[in-house]
PDB file of N, CA and C in Angstrom:
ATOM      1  N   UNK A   1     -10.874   2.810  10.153  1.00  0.00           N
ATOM      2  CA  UNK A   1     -11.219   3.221   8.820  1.00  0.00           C
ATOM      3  C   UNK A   1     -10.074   3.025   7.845  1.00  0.00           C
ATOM      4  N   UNK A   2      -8.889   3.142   8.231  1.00  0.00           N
ATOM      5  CA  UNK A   2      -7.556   3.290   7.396  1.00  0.00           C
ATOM      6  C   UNK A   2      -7.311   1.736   7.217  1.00  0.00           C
ATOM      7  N   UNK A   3      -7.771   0.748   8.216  1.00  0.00           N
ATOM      8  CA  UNK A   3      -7.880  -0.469   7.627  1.00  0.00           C
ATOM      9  C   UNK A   3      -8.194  -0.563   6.214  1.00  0.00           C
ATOM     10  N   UNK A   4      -9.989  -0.865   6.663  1.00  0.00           N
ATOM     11  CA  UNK A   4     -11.243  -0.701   5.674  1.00  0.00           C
ATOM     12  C   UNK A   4     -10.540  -0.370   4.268  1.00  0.00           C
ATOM     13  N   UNK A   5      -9.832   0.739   4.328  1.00  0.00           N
ATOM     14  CA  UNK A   5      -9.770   1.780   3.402  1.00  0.00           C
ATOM     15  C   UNK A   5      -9.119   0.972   2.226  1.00  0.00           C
ATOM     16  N   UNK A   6      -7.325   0.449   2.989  1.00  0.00           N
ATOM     17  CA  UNK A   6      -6.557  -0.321   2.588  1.00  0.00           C
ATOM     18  C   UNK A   6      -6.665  -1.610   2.178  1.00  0.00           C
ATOM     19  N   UNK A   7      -7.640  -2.239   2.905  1.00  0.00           N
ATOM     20  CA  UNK A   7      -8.237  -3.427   2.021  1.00  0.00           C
ATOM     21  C   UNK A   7      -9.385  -2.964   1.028  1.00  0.00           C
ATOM     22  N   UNK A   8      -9.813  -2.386   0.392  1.00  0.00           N
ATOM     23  CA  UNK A   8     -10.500  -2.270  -0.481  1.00  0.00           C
ATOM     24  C   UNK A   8      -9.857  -1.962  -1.445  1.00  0.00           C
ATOM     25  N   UNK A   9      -8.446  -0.803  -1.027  1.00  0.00           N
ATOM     26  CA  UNK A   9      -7.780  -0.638  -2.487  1.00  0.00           C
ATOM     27  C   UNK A   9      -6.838  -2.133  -2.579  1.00  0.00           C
ATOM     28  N   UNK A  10      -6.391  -2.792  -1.998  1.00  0.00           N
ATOM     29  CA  UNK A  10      -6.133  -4.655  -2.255  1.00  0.00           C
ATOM     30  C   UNK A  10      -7.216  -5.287  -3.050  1.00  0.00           C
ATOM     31  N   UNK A  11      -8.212  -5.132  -2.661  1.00  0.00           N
ATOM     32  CA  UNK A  11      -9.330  -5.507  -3.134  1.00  0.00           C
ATOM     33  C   UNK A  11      -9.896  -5.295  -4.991  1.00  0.00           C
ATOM     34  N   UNK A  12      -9.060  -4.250  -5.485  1.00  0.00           N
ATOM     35  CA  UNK A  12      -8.657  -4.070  -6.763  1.00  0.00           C
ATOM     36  C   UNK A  12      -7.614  -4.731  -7.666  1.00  0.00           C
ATOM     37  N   UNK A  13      -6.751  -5.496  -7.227  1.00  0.00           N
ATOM     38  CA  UNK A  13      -5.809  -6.355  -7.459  1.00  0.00           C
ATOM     39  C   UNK A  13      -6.140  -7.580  -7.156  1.00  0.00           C
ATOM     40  N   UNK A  14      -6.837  -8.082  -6.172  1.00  0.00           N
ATOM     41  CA  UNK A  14      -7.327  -9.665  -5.485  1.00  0.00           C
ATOM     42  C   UNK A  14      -8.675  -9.642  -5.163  1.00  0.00           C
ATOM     43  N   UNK A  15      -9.028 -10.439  -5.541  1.00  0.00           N
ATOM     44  CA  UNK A  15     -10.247 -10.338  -4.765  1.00  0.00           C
ATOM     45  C   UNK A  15     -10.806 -11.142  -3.373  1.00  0.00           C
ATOM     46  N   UNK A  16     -11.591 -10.572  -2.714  1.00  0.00           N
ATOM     47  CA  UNK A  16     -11.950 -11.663  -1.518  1.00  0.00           C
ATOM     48  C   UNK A  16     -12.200 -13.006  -1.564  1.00  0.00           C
ATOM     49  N   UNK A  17     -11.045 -13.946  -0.713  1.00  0.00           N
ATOM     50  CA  UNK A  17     -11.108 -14.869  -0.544  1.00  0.00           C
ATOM     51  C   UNK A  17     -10.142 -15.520  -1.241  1.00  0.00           C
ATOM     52  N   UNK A  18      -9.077 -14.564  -2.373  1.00  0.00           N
ATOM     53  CA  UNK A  18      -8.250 -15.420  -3.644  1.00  0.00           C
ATOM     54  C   UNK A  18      -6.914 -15.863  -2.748  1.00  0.00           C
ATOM     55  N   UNK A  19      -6.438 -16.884  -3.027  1.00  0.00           N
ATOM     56  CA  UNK A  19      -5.364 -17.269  -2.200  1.00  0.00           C
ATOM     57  C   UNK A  19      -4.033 -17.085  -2.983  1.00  0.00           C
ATOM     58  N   UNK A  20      -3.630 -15.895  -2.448  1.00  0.00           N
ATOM     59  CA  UNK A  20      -2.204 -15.368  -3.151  1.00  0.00           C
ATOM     60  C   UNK A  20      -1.413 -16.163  -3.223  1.00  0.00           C
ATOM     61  N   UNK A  21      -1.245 -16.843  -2.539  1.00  0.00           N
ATOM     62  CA  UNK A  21       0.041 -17.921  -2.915  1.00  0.00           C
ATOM     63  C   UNK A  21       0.289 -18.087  -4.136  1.00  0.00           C
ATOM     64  N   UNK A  22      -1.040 -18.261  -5.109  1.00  0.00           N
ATOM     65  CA  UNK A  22      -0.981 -18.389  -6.200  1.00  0.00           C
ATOM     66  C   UNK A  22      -0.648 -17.384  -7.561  1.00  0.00           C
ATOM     67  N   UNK A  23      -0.421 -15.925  -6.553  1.00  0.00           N
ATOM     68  CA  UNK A  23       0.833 -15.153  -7.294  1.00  0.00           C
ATOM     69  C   UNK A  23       2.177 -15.145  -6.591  1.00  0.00           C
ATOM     70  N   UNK A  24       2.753 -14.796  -7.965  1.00  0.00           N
ATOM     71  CA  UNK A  24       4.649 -14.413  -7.817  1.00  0.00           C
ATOM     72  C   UNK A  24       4.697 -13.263  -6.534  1.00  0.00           C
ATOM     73  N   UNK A  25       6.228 -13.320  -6.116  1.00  0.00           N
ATOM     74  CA  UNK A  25       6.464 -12.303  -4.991  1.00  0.00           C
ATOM     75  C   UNK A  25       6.641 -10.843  -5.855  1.00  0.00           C
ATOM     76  N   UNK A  26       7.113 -11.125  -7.453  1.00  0.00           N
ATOM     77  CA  UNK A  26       7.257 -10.176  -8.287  1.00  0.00           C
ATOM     78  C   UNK A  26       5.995  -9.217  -8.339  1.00  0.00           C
ATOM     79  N   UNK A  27       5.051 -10.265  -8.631  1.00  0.00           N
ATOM     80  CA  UNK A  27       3.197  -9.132  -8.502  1.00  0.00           C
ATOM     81  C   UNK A  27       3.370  -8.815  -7.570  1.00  0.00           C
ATOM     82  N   UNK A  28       3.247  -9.506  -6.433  1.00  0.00           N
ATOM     83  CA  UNK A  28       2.758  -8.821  -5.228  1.00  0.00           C
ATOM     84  C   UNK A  28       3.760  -7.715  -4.725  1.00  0.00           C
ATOM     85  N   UNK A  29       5.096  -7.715  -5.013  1.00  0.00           N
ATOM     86  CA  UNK A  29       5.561  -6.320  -4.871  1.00  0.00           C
ATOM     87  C   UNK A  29       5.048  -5.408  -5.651  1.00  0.00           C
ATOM     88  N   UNK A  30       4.891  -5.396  -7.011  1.00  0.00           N
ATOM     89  CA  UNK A  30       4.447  -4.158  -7.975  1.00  0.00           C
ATOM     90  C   UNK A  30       3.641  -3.705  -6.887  1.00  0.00           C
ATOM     91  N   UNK A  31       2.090  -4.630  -6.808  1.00  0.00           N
ATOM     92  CA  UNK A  31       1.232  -4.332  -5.874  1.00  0.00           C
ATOM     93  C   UNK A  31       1.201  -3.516  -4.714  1.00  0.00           C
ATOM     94  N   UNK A  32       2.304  -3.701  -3.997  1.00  0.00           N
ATOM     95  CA  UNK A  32       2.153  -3.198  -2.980  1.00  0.00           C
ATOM     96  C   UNK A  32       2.849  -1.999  -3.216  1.00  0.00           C
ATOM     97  N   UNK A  33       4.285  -1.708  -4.183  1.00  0.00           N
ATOM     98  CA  UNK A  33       4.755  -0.568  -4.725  1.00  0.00           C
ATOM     99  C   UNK A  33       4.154   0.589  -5.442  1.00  0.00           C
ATOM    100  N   UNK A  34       2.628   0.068  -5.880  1.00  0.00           N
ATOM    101  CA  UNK A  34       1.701   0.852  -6.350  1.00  0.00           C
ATOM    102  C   UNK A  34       0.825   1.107  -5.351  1.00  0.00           C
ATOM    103  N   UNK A  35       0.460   0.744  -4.118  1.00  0.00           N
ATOM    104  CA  UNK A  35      -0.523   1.252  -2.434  1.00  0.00           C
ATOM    105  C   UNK A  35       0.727   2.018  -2.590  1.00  0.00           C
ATOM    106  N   UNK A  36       1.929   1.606  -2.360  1.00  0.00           N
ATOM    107  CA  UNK A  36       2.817   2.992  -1.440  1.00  0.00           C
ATOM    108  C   UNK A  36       2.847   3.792  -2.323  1.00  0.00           C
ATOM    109  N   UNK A  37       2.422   4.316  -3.629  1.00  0.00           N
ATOM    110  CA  UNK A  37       3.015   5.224  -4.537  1.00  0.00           C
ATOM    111  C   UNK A  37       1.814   5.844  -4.633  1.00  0.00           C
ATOM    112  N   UNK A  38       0.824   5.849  -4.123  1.00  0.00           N
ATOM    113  CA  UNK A  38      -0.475   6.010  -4.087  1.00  0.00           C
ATOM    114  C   UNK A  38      -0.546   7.374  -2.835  1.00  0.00           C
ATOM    115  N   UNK A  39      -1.196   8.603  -3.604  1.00  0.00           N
ATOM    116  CA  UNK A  39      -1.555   9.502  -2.516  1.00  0.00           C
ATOM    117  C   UNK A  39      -2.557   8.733  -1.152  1.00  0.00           C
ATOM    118  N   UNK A  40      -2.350   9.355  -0.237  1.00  0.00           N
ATOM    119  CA  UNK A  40      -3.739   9.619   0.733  1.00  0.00           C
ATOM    120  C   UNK A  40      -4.277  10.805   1.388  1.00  0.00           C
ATOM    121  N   UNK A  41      -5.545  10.768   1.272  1.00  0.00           N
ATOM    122  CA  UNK A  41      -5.906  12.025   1.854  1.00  0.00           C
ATOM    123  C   UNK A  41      -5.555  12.140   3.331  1.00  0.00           C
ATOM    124  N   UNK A  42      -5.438  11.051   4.341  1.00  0.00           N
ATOM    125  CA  UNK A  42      -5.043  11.191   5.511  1.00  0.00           C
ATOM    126  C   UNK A  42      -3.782  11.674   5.785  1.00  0.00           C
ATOM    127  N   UNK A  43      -3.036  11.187   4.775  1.00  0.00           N
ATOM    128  CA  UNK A  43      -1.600  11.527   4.837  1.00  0.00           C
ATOM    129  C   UNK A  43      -1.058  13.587   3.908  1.00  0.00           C
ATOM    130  N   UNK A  44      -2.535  13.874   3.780  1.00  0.00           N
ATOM    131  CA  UNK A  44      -2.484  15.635   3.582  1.00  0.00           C
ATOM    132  C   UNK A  44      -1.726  15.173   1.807  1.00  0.00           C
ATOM    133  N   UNK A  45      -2.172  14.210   1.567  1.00  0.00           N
ATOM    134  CA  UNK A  45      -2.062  13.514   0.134  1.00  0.00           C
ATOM    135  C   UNK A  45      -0.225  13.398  -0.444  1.00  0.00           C
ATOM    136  N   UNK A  46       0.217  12.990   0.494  1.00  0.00           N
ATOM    137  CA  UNK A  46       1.789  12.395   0.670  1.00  0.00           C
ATOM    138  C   UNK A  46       1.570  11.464   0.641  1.00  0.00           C
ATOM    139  N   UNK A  47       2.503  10.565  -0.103  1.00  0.00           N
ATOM    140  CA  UNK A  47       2.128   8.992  -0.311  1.00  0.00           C
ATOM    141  C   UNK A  47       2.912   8.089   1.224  1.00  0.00           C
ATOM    142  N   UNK A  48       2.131   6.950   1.070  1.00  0.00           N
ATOM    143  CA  UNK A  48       2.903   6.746   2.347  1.00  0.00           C
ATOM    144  C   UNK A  48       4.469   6.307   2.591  1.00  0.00           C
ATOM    145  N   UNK A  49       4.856   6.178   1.097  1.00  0.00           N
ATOM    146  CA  UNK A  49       6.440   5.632   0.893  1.00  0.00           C
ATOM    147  C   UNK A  49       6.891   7.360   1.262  1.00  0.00           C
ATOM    148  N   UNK A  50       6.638   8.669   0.841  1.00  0.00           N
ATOM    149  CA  UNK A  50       7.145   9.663   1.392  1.00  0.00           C
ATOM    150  C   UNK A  50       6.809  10.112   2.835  1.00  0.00           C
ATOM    151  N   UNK A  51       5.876   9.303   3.207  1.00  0.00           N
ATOM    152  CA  UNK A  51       5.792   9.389   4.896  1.00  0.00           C
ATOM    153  C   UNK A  51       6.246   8.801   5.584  1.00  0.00           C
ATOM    154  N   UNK A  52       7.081   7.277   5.241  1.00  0.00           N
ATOM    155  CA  UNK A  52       7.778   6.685   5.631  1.00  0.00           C
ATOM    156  C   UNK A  52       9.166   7.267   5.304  1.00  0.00           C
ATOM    157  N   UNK A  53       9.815   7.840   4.410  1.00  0.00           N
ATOM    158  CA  UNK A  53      10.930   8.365   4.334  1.00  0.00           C
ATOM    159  C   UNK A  53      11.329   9.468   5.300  1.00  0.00           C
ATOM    160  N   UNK A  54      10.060  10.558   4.989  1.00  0.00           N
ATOM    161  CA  UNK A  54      10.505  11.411   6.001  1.00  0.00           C
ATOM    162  C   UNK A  54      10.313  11.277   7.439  1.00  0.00           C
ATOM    163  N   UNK A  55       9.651  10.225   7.939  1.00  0.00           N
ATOM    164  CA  UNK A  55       9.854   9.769   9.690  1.00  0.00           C
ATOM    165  C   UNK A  55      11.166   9.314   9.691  1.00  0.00           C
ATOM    166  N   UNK A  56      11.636   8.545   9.101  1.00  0.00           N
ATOM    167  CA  UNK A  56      13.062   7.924   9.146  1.00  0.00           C
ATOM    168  C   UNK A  56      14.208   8.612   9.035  1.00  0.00           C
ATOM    169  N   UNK A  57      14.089   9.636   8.457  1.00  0.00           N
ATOM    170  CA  UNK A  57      15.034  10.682   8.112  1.00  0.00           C
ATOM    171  C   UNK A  57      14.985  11.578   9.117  1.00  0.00           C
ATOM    172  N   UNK A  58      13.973  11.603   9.531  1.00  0.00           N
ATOM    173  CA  UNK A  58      13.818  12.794  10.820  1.00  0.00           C
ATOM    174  C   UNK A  58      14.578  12.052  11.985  1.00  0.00           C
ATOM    175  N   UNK A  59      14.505  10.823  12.159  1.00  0.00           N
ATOM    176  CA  UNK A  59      15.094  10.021  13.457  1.00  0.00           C
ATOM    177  C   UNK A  59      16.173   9.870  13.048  1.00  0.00           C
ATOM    178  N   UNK A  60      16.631   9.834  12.052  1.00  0.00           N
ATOM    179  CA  UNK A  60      18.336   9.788  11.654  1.00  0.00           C
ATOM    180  C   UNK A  60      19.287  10.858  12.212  1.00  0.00           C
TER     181      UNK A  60
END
């Protein structure tokens, strides 16, 4: 489901089938800097850039 989920919010920026190549690495970071800045409800609505911080920090 967390697939699914994640390609659909991609799916707001690109659409199926568009061949990115034909954007900058500049978009496609915003892009993806805006999924990670993005709550989830799976994640008890912590974004996943703060769920990735705090696993990493915990193993530090």
């Amino acid at each position: 489901g967390s697939n699914e989920n994640t390609n659909g919010l991609l799916r707001q920026y690109f659409p199926k089938g568009i061949d990115v190549s034909a954007y900058s690495q500049s978009k496609l970071n915003s892009v993806a800097r805006r999924l990670n800045e993005r709550p989830r409800k799976t994640l008890n609505f912590q974004t996943p850039a703060e769920q990735f911080y705090q696993c990493i920090a915990s193993t530090g």
